[in-house]
N, C-alpha and C. Protein backbone atom coordinates (compact mmCIF):
# COMPACT_ATOMS: atom_id res chain seq x y z
N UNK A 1 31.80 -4.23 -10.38
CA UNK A 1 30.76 -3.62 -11.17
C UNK A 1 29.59 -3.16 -10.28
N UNK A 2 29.45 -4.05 -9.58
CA UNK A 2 28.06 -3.60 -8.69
C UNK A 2 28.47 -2.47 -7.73
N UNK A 3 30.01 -2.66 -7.09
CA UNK A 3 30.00 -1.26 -6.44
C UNK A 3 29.98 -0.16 -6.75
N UNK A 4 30.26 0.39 -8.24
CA UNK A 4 30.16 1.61 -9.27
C UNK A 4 28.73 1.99 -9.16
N UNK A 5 28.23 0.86 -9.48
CA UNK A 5 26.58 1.44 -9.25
C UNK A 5 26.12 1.79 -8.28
N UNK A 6 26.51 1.40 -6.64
CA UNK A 6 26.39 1.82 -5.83
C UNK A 6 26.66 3.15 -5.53
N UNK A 7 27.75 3.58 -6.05
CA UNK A 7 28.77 4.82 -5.82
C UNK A 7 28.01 5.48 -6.89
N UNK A 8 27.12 5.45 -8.21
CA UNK A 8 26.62 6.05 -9.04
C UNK A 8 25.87 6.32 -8.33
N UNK A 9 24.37 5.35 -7.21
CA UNK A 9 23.36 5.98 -6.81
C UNK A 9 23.72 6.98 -5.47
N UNK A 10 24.69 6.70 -5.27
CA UNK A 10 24.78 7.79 -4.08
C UNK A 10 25.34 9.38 -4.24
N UNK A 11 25.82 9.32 -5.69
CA UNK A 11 26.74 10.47 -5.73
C UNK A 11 25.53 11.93 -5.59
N UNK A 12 26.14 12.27 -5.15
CA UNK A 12 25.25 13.90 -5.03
C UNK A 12 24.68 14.17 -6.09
N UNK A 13 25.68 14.21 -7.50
CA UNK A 13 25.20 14.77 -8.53
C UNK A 13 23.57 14.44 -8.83
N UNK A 14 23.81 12.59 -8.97
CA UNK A 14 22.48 11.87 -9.40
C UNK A 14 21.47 12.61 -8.43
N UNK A 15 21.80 12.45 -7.21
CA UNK A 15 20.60 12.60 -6.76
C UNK A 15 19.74 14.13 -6.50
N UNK A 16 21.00 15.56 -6.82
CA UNK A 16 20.43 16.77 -6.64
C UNK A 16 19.34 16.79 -8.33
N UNK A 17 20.29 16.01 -9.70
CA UNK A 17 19.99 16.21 -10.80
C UNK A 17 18.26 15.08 -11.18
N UNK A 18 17.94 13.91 -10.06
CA UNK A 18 17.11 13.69 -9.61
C UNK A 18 15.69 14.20 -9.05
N UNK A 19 16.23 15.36 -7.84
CA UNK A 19 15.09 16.14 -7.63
C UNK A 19 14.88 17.70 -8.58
N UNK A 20 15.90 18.10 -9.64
CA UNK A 20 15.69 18.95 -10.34
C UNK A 20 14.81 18.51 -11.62
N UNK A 21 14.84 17.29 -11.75
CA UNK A 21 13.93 16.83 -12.93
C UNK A 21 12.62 16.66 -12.00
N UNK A 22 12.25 16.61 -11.10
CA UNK A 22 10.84 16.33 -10.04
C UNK A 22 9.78 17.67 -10.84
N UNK A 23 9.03 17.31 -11.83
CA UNK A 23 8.02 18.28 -12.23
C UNK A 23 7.76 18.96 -11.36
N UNK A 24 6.87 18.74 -10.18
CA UNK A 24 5.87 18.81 -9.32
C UNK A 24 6.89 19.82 -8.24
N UNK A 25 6.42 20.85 -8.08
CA UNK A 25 7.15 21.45 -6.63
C UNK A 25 6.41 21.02 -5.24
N UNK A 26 7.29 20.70 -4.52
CA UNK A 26 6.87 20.33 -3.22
C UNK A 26 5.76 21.72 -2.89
N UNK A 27 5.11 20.99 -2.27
CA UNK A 27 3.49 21.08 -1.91
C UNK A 27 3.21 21.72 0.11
N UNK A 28 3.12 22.96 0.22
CA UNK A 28 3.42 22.86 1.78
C UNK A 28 2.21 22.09 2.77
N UNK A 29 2.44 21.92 4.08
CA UNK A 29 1.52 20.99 4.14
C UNK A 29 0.16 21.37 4.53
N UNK A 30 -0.78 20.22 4.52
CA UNK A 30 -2.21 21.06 4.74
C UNK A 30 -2.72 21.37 6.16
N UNK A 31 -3.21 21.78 6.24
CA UNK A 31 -3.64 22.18 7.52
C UNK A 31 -5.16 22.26 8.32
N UNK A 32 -5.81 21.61 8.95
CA UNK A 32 -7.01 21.24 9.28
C UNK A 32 -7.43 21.54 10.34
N UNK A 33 -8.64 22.06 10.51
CA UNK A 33 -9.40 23.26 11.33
C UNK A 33 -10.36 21.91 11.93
N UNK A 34 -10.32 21.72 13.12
CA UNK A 34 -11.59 21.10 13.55
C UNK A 34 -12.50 21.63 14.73
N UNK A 35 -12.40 23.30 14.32
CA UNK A 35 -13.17 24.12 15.35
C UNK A 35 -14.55 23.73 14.79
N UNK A 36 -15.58 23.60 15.87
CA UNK A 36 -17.08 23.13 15.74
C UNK A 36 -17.40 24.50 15.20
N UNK A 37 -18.79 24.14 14.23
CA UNK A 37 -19.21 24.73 13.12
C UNK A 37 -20.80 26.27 14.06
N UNK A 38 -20.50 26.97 14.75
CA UNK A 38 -21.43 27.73 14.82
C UNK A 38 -22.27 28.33 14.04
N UNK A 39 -23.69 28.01 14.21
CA UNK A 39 -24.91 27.95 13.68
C UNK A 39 -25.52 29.00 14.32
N UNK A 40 -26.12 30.26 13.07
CA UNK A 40 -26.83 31.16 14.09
C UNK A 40 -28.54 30.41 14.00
N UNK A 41 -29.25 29.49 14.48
CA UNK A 41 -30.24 29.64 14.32
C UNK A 41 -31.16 30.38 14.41
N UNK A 42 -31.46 31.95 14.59
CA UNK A 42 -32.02 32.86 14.65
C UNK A 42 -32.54 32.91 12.97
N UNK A 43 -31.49 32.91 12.29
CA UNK A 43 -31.41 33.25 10.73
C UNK A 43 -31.69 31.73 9.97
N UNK A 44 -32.41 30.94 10.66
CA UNK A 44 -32.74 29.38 9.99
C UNK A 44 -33.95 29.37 10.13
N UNK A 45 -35.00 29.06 9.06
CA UNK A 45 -36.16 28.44 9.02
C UNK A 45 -36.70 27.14 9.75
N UNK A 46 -37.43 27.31 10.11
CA UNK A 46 -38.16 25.98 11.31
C UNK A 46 -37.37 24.51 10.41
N UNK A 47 -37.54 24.19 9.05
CA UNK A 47 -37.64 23.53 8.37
C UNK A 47 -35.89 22.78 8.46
N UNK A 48 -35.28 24.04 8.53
CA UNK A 48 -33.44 24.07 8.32
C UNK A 48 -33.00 23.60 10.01
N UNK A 49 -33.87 24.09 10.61
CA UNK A 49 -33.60 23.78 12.38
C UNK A 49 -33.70 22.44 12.80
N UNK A 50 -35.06 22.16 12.00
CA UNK A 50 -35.47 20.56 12.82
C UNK A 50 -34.39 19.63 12.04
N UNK A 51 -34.00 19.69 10.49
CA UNK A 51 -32.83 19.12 10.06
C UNK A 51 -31.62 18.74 10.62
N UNK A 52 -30.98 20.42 11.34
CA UNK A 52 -29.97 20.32 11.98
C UNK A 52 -29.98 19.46 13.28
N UNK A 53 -31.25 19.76 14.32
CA UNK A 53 -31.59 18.92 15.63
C UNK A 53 -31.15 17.94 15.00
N UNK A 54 -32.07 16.88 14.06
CA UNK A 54 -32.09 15.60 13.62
C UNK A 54 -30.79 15.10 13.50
N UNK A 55 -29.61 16.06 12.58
CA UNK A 55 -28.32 15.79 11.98
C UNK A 55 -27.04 15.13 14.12
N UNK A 56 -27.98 15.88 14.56
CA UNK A 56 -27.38 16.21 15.64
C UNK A 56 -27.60 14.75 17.05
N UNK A 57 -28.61 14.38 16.84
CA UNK A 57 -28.87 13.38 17.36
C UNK A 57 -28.82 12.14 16.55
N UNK A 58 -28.92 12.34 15.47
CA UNK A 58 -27.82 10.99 14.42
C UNK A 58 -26.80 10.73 15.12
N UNK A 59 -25.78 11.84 14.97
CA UNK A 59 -24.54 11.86 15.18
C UNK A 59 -24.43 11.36 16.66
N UNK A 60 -25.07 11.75 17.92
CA UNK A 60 -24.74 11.46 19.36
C UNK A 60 -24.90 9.80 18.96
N UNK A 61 -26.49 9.29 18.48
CA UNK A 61 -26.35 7.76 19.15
C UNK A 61 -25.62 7.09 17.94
N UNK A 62 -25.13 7.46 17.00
CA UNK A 62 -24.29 6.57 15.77
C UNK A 62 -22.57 6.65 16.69
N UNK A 63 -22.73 7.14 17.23
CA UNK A 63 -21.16 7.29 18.43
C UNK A 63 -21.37 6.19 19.71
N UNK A 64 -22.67 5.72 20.27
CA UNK A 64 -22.54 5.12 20.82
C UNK A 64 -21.39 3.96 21.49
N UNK A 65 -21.62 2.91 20.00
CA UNK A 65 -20.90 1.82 20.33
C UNK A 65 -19.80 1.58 19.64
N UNK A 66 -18.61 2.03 19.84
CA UNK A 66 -17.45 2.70 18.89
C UNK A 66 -16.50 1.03 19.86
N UNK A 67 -16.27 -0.13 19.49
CA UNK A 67 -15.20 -0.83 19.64
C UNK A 67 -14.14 -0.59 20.33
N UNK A 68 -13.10 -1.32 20.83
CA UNK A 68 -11.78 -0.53 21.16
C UNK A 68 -11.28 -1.21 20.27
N UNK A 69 -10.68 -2.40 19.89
CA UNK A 69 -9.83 -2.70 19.00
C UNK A 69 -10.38 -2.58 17.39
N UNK A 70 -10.64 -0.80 16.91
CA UNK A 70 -11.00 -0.59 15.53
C UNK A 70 -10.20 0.35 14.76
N UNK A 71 -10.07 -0.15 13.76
CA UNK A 71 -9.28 1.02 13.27
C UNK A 71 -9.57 2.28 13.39
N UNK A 72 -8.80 3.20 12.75
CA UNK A 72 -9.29 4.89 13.00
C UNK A 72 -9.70 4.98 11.58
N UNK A 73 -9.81 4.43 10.37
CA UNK A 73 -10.85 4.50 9.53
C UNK A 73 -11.75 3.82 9.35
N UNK A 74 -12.03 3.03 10.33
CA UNK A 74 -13.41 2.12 10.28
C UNK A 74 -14.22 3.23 11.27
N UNK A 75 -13.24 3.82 12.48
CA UNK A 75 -14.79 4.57 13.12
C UNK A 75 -14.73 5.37 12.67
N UNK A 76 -14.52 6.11 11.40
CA UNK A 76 -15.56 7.08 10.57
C UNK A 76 -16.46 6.63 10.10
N UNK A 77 -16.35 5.39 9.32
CA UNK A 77 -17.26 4.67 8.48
C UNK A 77 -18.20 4.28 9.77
N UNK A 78 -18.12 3.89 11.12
CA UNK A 78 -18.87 3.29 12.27
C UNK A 78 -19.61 4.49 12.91
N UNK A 79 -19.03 5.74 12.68
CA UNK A 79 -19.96 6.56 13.13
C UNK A 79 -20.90 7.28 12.27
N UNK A 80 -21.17 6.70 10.64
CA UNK A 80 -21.54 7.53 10.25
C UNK A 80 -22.97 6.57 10.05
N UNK A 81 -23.56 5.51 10.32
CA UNK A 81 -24.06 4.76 10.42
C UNK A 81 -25.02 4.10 11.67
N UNK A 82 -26.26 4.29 12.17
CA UNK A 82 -26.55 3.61 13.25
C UNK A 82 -27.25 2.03 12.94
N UNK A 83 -26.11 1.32 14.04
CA UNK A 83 -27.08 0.21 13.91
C UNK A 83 -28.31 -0.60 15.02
N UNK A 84 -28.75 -1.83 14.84
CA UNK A 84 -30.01 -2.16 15.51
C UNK A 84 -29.69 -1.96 17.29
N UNK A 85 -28.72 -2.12 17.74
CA UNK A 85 -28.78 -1.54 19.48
C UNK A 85 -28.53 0.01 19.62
N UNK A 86 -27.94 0.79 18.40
CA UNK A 86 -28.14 2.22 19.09
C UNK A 86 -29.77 2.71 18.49
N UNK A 87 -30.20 1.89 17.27
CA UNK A 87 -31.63 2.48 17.34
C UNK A 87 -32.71 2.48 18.10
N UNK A 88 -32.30 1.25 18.90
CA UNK A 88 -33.19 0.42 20.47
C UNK A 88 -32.96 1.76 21.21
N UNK A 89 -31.76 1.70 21.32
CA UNK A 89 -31.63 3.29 22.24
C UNK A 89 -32.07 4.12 22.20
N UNK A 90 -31.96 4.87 20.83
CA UNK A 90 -32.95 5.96 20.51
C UNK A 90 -34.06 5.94 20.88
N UNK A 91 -34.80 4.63 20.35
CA UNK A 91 -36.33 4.74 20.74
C UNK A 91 -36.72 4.94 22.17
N UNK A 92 -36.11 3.71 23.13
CA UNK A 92 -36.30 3.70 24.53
C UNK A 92 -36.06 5.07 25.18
N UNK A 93 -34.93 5.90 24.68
CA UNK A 93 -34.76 7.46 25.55
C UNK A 93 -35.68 8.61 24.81
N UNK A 94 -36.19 8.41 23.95
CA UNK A 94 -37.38 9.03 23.12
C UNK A 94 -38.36 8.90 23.70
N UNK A 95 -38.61 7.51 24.96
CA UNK A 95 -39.92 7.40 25.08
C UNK A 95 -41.00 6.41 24.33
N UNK A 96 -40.16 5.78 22.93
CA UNK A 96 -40.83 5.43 22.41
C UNK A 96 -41.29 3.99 22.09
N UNK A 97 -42.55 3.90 23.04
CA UNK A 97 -42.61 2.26 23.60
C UNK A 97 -43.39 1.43 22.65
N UNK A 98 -42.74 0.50 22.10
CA UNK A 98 -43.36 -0.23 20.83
C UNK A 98 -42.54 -1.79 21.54
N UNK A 99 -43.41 -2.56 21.13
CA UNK A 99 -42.61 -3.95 21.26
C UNK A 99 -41.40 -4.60 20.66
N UNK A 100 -40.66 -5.14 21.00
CA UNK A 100 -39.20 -5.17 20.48
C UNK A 100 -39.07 -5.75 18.72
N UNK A 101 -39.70 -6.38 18.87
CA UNK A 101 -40.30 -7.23 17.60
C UNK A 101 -40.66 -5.91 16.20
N UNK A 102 -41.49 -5.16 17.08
CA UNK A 102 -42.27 -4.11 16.32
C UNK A 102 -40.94 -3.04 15.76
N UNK A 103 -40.19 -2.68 16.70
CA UNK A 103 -38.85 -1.54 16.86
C UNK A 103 -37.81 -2.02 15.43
N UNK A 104 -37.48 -3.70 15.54
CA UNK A 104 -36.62 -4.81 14.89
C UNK A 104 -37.24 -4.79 13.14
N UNK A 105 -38.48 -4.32 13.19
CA UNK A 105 -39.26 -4.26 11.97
C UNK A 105 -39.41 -3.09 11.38
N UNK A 106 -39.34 -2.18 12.14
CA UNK A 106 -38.96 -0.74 11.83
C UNK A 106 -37.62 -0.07 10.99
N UNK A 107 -36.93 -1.10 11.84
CA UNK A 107 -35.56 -0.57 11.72
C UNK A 107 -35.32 -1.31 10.25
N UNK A 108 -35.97 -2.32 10.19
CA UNK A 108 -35.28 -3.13 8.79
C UNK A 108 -35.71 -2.95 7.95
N UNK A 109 -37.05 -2.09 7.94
CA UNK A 109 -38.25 -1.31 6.67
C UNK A 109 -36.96 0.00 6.17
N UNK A 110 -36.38 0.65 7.77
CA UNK A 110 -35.82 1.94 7.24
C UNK A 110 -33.92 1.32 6.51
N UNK A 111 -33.85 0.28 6.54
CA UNK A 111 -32.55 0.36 5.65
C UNK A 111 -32.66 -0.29 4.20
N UNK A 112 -31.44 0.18 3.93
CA UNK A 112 -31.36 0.17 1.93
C UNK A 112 -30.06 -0.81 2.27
N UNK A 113 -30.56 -1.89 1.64
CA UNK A 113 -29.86 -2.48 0.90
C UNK A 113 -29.22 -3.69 1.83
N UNK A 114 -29.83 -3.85 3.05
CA UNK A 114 -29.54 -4.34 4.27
C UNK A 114 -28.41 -3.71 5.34
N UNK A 115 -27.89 -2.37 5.23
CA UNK A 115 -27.01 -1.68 5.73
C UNK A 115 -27.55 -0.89 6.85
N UNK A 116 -26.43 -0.53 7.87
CA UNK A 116 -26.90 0.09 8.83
C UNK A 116 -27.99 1.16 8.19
N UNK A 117 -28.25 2.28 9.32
CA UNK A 117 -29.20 3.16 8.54
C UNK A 117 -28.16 4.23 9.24
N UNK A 118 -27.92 5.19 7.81
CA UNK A 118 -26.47 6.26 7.53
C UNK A 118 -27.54 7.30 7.50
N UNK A 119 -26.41 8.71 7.49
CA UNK A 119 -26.60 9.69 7.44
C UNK A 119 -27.43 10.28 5.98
């Protein structure tokens, strides 16, 4: 008995009459562009510029300290986020000399909810 059923799931028929009942037509596949995004800033307002700078130096020190043993969907979630040693960083290559204490108090005024501070 059990080998019939075996020989039922394999027979061609079942399985062409299988993918003819499949609603859904296969789907071709997608395809993803990760050419960098050129910006004419000529045609941007001071206001749209200093945004983009800002967006731009997020992004360099939130890359900083990327793990080796992390997944490849945790460093999306890890880069989209800076935490308390890449903000030390920021400040110190900014120039910007405040006492460590003072920097540590800064940083914990600017997050929500106790989370890194995101994009």
């Amino acid at each position: 008995m059990e080998i019939d059923k075996q020989r039922e799931l394999r027979s061609p028929d079942k399985f062409y009459s299988a993918m003819k009942s499949d609603p859904e037509p296969p789907q071709p596949p997608k395809v993803y562009s990760y050419q960098k995004k050129i910006v004419d800033r000529k045609k941007m307002s001071p206001d749209e510029i200093l945004n983009l700078n800002l967006k731009e130096i997020f992004k360099f020190y939130s890359r900083q300290h990327v793990k080796n043993n992390v997944r490849f969907d945790e460093i999306g979630m890890n880069s989209s986020s800076i935490n308390m040693g890449e903000f030390t960083c920021l400040c110190r290559d900014f120039g910007i000399v405040l006492p460590k204490p003072r920097i540590v108090d800064i940083f914990h005024k600017a997050q929500v909810n106790n989370q890194d501070l995101g994009e």
